[in-house]
PDB file of N, CA and C in Angstrom:
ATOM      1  N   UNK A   1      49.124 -27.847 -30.801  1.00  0.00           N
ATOM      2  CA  UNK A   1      47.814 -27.963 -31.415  1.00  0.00           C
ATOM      3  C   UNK A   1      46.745 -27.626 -30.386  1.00  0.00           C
ATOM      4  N   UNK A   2      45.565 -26.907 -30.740  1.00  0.00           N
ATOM      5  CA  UNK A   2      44.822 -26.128 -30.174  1.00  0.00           C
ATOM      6  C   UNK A   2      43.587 -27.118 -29.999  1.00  0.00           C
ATOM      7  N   UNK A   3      43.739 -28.822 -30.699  1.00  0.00           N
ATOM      8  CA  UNK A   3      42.591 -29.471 -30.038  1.00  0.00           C
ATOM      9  C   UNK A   3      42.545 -30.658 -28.752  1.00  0.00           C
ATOM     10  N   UNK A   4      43.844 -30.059 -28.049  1.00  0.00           N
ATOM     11  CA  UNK A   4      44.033 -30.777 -27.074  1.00  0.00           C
ATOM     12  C   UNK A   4      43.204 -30.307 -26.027  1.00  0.00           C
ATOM     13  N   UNK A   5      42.986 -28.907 -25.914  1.00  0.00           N
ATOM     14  CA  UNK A   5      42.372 -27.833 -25.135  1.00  0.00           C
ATOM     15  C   UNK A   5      43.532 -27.252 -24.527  1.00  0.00           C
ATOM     16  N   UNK A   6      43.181 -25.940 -24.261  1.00  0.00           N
ATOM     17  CA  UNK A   6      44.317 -25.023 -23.448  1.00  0.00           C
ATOM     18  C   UNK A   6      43.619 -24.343 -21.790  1.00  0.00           C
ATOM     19  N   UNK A   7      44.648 -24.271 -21.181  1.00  0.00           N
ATOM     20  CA  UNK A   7      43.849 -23.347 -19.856  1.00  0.00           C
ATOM     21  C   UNK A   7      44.493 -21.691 -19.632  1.00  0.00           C
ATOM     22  N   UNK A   8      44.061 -21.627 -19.074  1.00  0.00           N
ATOM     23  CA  UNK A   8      44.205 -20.104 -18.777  1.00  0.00           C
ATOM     24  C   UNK A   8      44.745 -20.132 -16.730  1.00  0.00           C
ATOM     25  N   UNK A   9      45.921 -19.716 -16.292  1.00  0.00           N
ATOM     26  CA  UNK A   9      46.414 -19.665 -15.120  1.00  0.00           C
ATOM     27  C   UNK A   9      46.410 -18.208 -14.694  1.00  0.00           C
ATOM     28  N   UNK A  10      45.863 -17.135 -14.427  1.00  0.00           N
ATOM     29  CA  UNK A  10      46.302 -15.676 -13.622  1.00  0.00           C
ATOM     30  C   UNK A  10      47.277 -15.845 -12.760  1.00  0.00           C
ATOM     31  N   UNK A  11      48.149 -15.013 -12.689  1.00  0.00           N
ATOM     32  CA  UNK A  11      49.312 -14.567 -11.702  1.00  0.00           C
ATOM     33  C   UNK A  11      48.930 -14.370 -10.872  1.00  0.00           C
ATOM     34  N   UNK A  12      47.781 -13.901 -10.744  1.00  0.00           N
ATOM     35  CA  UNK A  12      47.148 -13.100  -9.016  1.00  0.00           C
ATOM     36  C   UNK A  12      46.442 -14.378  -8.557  1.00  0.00           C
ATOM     37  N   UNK A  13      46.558 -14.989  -7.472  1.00  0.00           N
ATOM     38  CA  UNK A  13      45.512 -16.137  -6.987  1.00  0.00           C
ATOM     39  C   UNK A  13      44.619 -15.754  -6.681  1.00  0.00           C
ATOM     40  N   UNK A  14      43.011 -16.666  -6.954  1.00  0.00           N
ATOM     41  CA  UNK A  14      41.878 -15.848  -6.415  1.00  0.00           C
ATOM     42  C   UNK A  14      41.570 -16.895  -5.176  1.00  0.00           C
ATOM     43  N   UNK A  15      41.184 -16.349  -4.505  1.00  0.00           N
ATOM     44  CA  UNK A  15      40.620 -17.391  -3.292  1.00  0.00           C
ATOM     45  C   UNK A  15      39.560 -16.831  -2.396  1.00  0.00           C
ATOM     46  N   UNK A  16      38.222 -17.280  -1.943  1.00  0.00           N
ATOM     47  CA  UNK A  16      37.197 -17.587  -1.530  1.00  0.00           C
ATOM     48  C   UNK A  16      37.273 -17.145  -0.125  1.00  0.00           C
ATOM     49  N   UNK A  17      36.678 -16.710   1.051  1.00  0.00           N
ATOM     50  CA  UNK A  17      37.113 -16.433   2.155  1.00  0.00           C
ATOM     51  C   UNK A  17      35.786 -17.373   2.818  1.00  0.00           C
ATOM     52  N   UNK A  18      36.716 -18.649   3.338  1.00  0.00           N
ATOM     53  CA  UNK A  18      36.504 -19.757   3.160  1.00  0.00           C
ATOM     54  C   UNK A  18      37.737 -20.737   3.928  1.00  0.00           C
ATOM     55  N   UNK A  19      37.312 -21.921   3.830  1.00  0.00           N
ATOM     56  CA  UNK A  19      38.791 -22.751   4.709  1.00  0.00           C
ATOM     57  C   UNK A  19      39.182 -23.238   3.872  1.00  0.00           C
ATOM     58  N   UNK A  20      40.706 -23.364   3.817  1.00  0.00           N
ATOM     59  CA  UNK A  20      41.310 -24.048   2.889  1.00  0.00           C
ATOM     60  C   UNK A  20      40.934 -25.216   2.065  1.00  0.00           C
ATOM     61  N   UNK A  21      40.173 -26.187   2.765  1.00  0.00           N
ATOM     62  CA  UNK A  21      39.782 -27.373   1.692  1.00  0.00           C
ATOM     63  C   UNK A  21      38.652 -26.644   1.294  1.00  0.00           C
ATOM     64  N   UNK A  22      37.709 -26.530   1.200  1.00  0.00           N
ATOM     65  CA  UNK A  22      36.676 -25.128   0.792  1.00  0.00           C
ATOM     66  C   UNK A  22      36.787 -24.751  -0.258  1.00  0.00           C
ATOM     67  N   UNK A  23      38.554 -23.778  -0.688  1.00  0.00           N
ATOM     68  CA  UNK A  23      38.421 -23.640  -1.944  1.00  0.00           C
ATOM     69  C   UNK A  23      39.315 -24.623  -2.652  1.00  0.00           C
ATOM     70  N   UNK A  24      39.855 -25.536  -2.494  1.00  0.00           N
ATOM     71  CA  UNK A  24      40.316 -26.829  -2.873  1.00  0.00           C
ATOM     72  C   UNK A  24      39.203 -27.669  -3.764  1.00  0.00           C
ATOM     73  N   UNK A  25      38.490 -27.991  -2.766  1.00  0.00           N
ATOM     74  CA  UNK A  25      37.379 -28.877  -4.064  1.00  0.00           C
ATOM     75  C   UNK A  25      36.035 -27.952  -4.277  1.00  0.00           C
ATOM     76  N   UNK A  26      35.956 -26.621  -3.852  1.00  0.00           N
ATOM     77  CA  UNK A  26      35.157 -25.758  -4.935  1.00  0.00           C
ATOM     78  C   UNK A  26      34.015 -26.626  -4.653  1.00  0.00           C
ATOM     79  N   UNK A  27      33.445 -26.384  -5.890  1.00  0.00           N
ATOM     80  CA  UNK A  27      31.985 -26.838  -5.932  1.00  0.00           C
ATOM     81  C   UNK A  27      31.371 -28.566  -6.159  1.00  0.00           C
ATOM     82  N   UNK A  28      32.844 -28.972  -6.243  1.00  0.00           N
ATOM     83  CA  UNK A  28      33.137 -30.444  -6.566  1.00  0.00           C
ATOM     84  C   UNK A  28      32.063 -31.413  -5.008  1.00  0.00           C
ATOM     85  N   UNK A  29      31.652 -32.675  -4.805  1.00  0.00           N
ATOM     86  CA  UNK A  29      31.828 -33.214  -3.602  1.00  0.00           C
ATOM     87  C   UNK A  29      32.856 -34.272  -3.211  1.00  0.00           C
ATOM     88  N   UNK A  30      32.663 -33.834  -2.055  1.00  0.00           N
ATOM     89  CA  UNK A  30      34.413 -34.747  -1.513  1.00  0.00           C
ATOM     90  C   UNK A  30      34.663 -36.050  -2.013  1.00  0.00           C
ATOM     91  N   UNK A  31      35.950 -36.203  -2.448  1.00  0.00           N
ATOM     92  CA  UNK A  31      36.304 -37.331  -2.724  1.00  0.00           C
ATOM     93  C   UNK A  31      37.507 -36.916  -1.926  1.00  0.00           C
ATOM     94  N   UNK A  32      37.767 -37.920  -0.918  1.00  0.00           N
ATOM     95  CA  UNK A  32      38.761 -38.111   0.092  1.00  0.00           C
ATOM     96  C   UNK A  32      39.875 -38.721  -0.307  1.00  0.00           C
ATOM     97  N   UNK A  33      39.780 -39.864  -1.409  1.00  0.00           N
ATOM     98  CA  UNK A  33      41.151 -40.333  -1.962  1.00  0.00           C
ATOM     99  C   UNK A  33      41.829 -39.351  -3.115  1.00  0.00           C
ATOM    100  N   UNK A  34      40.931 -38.588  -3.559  1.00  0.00           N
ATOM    101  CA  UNK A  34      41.565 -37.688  -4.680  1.00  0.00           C
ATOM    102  C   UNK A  34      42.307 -35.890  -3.715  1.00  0.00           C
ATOM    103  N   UNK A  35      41.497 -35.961  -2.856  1.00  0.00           N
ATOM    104  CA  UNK A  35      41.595 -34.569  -1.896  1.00  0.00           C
ATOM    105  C   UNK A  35      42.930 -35.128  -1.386  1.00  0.00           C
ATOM    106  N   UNK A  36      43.838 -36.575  -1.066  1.00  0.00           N
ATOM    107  CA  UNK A  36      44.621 -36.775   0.106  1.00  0.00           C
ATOM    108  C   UNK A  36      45.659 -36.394  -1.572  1.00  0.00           C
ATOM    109  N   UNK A  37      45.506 -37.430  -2.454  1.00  0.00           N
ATOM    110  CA  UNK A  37      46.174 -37.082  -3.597  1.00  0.00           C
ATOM    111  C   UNK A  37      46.662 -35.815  -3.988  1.00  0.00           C
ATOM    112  N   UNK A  38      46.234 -35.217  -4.211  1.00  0.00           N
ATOM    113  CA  UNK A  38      45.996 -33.358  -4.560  1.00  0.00           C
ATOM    114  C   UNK A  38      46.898 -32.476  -3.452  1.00  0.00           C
ATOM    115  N   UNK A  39      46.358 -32.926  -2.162  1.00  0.00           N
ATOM    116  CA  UNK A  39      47.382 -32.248  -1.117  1.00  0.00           C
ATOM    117  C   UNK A  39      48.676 -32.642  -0.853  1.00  0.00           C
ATOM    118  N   UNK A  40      49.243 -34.048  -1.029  1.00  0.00           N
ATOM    119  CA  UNK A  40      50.473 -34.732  -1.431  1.00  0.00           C
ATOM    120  C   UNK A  40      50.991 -33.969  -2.634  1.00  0.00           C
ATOM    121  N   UNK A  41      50.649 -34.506  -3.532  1.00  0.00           N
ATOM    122  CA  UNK A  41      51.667 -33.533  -4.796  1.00  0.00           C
ATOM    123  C   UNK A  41      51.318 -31.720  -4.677  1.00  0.00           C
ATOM    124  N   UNK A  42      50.793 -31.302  -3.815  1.00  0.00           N
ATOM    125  CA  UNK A  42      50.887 -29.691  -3.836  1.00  0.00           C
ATOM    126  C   UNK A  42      52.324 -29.285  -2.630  1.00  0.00           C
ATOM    127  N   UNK A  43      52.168 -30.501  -1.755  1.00  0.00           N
ATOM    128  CA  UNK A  43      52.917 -30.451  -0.528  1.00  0.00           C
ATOM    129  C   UNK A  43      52.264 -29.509   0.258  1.00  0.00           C
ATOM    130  N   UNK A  44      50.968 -29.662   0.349  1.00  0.00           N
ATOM    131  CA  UNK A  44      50.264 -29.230   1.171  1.00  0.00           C
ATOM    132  C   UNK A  44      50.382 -29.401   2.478  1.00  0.00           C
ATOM    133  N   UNK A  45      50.314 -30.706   2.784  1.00  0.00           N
ATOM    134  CA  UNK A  45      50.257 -31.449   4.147  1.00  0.00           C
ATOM    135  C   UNK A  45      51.213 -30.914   5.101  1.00  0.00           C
ATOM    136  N   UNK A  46      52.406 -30.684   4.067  1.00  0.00           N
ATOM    137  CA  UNK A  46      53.507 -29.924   5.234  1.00  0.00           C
ATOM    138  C   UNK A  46      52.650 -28.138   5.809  1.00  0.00           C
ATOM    139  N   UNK A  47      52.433 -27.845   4.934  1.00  0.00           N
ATOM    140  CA  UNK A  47      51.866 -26.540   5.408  1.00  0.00           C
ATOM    141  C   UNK A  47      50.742 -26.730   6.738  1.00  0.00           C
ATOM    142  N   UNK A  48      49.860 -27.619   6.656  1.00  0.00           N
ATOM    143  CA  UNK A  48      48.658 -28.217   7.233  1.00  0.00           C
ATOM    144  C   UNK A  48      48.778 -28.517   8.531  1.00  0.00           C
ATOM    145  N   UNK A  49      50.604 -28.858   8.842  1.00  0.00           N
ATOM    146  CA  UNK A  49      51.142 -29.619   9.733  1.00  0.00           C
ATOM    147  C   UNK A  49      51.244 -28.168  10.627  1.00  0.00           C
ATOM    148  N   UNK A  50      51.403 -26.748  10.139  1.00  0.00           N
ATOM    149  CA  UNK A  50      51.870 -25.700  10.647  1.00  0.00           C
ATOM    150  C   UNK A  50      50.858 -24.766  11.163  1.00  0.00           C
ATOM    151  N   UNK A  51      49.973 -25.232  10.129  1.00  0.00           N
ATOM    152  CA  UNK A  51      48.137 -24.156  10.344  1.00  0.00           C
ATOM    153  C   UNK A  51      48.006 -25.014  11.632  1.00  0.00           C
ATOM    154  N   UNK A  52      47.268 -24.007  12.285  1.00  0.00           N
ATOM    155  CA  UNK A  52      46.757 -24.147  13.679  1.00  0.00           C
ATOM    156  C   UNK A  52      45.037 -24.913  13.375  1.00  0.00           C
ATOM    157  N   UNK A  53      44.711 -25.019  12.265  1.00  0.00           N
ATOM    158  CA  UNK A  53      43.359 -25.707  12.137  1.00  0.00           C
ATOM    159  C   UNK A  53      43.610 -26.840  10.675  1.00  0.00           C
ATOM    160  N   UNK A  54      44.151 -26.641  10.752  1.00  0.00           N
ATOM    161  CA  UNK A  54      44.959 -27.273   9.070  1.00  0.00           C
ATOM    162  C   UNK A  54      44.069 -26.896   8.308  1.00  0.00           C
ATOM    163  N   UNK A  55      43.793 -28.068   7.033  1.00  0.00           N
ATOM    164  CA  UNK A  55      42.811 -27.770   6.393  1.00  0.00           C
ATOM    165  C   UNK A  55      41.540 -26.699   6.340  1.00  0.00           C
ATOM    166  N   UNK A  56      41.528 -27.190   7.515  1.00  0.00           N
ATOM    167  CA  UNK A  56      40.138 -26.196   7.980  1.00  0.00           C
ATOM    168  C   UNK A  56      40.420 -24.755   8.238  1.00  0.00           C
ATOM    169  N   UNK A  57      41.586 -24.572   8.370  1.00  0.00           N
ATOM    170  CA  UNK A  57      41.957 -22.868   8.385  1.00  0.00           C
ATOM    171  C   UNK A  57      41.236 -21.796   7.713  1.00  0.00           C
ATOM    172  N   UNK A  58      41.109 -20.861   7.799  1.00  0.00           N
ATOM    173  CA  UNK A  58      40.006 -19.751   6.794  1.00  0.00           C
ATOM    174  C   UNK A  58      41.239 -18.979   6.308  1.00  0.00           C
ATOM    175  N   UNK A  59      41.565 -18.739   4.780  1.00  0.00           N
ATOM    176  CA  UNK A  59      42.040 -18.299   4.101  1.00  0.00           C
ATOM    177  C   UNK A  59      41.795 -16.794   4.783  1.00  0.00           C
ATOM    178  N   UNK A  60      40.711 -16.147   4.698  1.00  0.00           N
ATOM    179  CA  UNK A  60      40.822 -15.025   4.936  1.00  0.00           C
ATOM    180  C   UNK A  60      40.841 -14.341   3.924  1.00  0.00           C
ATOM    181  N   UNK A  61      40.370 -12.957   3.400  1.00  0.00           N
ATOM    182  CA  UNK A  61      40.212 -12.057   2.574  1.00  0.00           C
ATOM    183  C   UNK A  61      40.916 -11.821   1.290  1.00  0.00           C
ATOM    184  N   UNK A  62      41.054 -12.728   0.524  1.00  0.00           N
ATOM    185  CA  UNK A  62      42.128 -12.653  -0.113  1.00  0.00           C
ATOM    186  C   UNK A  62      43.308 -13.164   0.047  1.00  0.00           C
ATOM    187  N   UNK A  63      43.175 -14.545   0.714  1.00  0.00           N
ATOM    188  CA  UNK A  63      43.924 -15.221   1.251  1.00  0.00           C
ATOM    189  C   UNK A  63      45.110 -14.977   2.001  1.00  0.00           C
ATOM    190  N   UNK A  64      44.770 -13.731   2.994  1.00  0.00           N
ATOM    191  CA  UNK A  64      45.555 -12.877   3.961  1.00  0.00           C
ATOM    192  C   UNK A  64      46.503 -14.150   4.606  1.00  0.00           C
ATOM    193  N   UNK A  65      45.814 -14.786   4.967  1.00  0.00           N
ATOM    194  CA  UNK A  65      46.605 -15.761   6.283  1.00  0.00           C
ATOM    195  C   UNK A  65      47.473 -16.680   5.512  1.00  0.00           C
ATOM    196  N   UNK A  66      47.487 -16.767   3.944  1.00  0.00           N
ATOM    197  CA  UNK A  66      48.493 -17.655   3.899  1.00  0.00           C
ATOM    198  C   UNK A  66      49.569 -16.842   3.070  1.00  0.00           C
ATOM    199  N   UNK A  67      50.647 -17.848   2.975  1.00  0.00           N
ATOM    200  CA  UNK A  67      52.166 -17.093   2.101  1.00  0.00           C
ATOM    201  C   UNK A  67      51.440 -16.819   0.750  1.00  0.00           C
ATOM    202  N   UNK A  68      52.505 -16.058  -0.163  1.00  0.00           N
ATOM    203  CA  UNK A  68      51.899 -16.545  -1.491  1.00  0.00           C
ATOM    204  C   UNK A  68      52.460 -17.593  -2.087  1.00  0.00           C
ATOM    205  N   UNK A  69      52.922 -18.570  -2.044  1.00  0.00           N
ATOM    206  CA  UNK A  69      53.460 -19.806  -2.291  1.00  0.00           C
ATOM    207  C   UNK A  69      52.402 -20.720  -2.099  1.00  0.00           C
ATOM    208  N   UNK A  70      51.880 -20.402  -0.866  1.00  0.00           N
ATOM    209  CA  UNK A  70      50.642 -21.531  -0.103  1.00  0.00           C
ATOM    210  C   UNK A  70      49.545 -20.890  -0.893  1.00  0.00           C
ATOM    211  N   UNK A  71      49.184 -19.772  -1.493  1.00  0.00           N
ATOM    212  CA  UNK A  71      48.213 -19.238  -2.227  1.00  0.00           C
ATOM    213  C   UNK A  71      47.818 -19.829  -3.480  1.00  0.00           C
ATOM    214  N   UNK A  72      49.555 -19.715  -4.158  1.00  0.00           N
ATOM    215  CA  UNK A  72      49.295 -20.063  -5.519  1.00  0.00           C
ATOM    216  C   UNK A  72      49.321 -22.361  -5.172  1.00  0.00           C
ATOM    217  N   UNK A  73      49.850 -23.260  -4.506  1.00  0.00           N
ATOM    218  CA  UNK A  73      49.476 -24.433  -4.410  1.00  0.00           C
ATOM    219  C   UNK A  73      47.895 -24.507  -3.923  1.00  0.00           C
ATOM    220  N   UNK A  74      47.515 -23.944  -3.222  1.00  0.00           N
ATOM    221  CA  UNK A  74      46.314 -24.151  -3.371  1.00  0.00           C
ATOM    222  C   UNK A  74      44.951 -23.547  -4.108  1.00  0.00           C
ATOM    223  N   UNK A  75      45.487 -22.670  -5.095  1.00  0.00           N
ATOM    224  CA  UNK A  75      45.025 -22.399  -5.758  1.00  0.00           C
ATOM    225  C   UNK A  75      44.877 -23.737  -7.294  1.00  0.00           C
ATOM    226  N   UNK A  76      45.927 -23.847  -7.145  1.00  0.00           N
ATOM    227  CA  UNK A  76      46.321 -24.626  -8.590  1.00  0.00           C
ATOM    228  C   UNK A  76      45.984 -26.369  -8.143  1.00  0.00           C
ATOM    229  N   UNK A  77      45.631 -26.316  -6.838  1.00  0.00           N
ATOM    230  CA  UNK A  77      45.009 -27.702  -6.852  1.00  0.00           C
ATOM    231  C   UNK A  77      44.197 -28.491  -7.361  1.00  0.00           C
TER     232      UNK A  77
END
């Protein structure tokens, strides 16, 4: 049923050239217990553990610097 609402997901990730939490909460303001939440179930943190700035890393042009695995979890955060 169509009044639950539906979303729309693209195959291609778009991402912001920007640092990873950056395009994570978007235009949102920080909420730190929902941001630690969000990066736990993406399994972010393991990635975070590997970035040389974690979070704060700059995606880069099209999110050059990360896998596409790490593209599409943080995209879908």
């Amino acid at each position: 049923s169509l009044d639950q609402g539906i979303a729309y997901c693209a195959q291609t990730p778009w991402l912001v050239n920007a640092t990873i939490q950056q395009n994570i909460i978007a235009q949102s303001s920080m909420d730190q217990e929902w941001y630690d939440t969000v990066v736990s179930a993406c399994a972010l943190d393991v990635d975070f553990a590997d970035l040389p700035r974690g979070d704060r890393s700059l995606v880069g042009t099209k999110g050059i610097s990360l896998s596409g695995g790490q593209k599409h979890r943080v995209v879908r955060s």
